[in-house]
C-alpha atoms as a PDB file:
ATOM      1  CA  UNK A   1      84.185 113.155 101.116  1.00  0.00           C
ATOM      2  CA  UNK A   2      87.756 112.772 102.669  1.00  0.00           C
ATOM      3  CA  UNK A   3      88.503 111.035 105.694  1.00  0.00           C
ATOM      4  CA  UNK A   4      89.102 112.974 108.578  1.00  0.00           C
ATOM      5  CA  UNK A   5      92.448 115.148 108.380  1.00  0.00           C
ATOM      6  CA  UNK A   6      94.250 113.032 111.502  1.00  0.00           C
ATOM      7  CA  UNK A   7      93.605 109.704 108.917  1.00  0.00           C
ATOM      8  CA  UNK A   8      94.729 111.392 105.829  1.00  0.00           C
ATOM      9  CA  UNK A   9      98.241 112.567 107.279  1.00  0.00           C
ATOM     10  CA  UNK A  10      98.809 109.210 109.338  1.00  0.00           C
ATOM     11  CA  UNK A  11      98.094 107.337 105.569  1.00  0.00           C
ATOM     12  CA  UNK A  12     100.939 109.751 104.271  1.00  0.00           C
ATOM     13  CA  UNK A  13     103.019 109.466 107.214  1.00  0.00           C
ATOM     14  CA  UNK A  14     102.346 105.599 107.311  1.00  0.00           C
ATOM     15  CA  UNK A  15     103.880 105.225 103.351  1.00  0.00           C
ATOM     16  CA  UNK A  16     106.934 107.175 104.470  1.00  0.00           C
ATOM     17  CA  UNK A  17     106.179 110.566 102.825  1.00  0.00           C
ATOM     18  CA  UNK A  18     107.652 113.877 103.828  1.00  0.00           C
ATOM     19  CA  UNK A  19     105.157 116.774 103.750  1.00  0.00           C
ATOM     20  CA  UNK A  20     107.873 118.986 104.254  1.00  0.00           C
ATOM     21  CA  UNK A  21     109.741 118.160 100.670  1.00  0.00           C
ATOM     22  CA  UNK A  22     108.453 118.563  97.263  1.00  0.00           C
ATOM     23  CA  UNK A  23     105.922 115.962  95.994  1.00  0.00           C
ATOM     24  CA  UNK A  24     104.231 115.312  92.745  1.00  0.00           C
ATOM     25  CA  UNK A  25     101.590 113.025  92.768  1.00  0.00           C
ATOM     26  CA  UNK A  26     101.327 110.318  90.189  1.00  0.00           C
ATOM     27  CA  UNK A  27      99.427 107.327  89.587  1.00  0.00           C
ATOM     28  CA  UNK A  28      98.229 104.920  86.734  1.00  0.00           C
ATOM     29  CA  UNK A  29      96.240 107.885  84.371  1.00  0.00           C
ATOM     30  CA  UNK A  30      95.925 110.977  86.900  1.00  0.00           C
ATOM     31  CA  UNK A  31      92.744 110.474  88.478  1.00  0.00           C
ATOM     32  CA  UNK A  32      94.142 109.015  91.986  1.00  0.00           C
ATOM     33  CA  UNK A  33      96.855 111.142  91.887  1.00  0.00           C
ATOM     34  CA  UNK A  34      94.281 114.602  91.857  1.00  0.00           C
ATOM     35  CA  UNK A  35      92.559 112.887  94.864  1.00  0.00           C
ATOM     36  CA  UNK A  36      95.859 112.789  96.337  1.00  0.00           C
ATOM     37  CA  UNK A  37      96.792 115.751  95.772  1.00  0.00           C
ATOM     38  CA  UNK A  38      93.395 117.390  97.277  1.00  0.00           C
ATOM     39  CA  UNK A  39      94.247 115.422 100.813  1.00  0.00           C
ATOM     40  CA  UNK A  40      97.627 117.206 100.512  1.00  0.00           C
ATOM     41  CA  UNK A  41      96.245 120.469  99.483  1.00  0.00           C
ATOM     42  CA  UNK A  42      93.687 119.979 103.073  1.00  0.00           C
ATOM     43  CA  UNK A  43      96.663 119.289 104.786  1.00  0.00           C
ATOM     44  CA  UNK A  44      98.544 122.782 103.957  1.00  0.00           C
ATOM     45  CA  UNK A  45     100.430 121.277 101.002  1.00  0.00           C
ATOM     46  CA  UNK A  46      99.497 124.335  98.374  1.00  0.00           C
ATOM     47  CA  UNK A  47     102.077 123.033  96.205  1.00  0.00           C
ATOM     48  CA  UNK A  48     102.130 119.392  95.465  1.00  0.00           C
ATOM     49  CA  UNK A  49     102.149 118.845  91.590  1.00  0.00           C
ATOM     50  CA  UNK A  50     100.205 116.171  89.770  1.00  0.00           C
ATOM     51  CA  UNK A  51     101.696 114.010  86.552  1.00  0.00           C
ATOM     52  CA  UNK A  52      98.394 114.344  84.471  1.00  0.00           C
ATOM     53  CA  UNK A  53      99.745 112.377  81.631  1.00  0.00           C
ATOM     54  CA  UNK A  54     101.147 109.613  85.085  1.00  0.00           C
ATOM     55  CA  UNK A  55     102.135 105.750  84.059  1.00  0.00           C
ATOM     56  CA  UNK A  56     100.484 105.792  80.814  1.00  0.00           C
ATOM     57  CA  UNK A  57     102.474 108.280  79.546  1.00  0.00           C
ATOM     58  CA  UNK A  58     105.607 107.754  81.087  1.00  0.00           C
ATOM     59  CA  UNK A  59     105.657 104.286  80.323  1.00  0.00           C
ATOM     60  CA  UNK A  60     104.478 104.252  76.879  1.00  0.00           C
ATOM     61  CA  UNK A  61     107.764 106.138  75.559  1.00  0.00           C
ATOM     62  CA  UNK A  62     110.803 104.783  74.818  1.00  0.00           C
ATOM     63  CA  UNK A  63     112.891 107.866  76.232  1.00  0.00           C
ATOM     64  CA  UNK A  64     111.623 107.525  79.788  1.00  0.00           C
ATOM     65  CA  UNK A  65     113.653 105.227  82.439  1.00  0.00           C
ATOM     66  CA  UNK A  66     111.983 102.484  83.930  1.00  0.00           C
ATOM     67  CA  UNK A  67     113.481 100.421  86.608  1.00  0.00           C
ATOM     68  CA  UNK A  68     111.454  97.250  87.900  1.00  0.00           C
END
């Protein structure tokens, strides 16, 4: 169960994101990141993207940048 719509856009608007520009949701394996993406999808976002392969992959190669 989500929290109630009002909650779930004050969270996003709280962490400074812009439903109004592209997002792609990533997180440490893609799990949170699909949860994320459902809020944004019950928020009108039909679009938002999710980085299955998320840190693990991206931070497993060598070919990626990583800044701290």
């Amino acid at each position: 169960m989500l929290r109630p719509e009002a909650d779930v856009r004050g969270a996003f608007q709280g962490a400074g994101l812009d439903l109004a520009r592209p997002v792609v949701a990533t997180c440490g394996s893609g799990v949170s990141a699909a949860v994320l993406a459902l809020a944004m999808y019950r928020l009108g976002r039909r679009d938002a993207a999710v980085y299955d392969g998320s840190w693990t992959e991206w931070g497993g190669r060598r070919d990626t940048p990583v800044a701290p």
